[in-house]
Protein backbone atom coordinates (compact mmCIF):
# COMPACT_ATOMS: atom_id res chain seq x y z
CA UNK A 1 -20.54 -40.96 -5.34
CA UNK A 2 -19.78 -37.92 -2.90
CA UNK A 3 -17.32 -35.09 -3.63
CA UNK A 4 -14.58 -35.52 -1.49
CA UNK A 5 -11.93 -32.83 -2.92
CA UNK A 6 -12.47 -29.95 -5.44
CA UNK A 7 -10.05 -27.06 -6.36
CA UNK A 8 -12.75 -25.31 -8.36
CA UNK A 9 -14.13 -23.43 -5.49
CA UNK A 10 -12.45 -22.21 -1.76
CA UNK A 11 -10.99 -18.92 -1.02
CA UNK A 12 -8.51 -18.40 -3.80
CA UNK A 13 -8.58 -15.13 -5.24
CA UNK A 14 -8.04 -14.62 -8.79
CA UNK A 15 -5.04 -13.22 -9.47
CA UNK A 16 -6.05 -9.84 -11.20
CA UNK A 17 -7.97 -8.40 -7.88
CA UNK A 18 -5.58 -5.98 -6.68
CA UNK A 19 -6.84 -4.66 -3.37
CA UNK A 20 -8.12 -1.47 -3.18
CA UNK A 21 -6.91 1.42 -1.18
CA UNK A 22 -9.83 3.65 0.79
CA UNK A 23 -10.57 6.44 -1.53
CA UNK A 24 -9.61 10.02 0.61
CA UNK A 25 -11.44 12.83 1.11
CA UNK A 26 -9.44 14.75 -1.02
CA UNK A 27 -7.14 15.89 2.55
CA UNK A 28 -3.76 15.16 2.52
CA UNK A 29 -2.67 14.72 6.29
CA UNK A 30 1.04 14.70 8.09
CA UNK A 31 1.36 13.22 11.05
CA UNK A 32 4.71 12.30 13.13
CA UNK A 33 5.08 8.83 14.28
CA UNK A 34 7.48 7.56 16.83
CA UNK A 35 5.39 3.56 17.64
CA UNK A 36 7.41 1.02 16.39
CA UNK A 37 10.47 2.49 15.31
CA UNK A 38 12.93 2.69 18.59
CA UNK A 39 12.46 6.18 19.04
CA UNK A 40 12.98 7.30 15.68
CA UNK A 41 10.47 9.47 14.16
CA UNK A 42 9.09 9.69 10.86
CA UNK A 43 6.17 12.23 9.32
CA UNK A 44 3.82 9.57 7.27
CA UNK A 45 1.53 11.87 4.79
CA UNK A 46 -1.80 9.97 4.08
CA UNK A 47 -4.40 11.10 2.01
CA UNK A 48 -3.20 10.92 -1.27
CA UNK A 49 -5.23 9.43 -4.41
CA UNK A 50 -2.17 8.38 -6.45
CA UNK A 51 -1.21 5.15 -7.86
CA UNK A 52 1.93 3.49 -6.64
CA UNK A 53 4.22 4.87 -9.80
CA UNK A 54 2.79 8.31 -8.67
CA UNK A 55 3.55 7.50 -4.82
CA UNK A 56 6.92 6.31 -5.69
CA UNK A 57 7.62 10.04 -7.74
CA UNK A 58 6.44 11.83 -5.06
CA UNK A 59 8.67 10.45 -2.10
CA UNK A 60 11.62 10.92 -4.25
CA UNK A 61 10.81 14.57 -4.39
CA UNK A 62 10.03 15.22 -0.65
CA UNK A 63 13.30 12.83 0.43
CA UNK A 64 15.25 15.19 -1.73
CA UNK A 65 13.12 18.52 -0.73
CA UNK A 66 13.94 17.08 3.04
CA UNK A 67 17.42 15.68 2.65
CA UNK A 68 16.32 12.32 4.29
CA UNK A 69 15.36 9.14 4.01
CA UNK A 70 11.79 7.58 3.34
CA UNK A 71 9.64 5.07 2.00
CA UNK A 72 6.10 3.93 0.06
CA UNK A 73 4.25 1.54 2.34
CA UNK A 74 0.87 0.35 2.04
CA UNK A 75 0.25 3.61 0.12
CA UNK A 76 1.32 5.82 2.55
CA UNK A 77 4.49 7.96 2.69
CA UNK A 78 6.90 7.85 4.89
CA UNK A 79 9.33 10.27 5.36
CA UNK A 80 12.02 10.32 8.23
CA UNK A 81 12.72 12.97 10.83
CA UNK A 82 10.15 16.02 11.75
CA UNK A 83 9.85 18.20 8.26
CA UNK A 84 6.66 18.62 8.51
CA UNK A 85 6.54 21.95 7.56
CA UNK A 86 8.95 21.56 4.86
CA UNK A 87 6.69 18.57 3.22
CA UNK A 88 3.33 20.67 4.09
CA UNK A 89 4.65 23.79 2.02
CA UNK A 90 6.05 21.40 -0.73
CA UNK A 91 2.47 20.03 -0.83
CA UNK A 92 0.68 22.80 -1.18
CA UNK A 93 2.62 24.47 -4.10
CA UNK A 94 1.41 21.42 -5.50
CA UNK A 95 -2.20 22.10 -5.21
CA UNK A 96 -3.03 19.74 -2.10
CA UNK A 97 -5.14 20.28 0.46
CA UNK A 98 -2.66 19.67 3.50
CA UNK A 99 -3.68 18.95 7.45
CA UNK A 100 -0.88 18.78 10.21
CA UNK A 101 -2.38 15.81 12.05
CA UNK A 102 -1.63 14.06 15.25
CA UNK A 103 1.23 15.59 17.80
């Protein structure tokens, strides 16, 4: 007799894999964005090695430093309008290493 269904094996991950975000190199960047969002621009900081709790703490700050809105997405930070500076200074009183990036 021939196996002719199993759910043993396949491509099912277990459940307690998280995936992993790309470890930095230790450079927090800020670039403006405009793609994708009618127009609108946001500044989405990348670089940072923080878990999502730590993410989530840190927008909250820079929306209030910035007056604006924002969000956590796929570990990045996004933060609307063109404070760049504003976020860069706030980031470096914090001990980052910060990059403007892009245009």
């Amino acid at each position: 007799m021939t196996l002719v269904y199993s759910t043993e094996v396949g491509r099912i991950k277990p459940e307690d894999s998280q995936p992993q975000r790309p470890k930095g190199d230790g450079i927090v960047r800020i670039q403006r964005q405009t793609k994708g969002r009618k127009g609108k621009g946001v500044c989405v900081i990348t670089g940072l090695d923080l878990d999502d709790a730590a993410l989530k703490l840190l927008a909250a700050e820079l929306k209030k430093h910035c007056g604006c809105g924002g969000a956590v997405k796929d570990g990045h930070i996004e933060i609307q309008g063109d404070d760049r500076e504003k976020i860069k200074t706030l980031l470096e009183k914090k001990g980052h290493t910060v990059k403007l990036a892009g245009g």
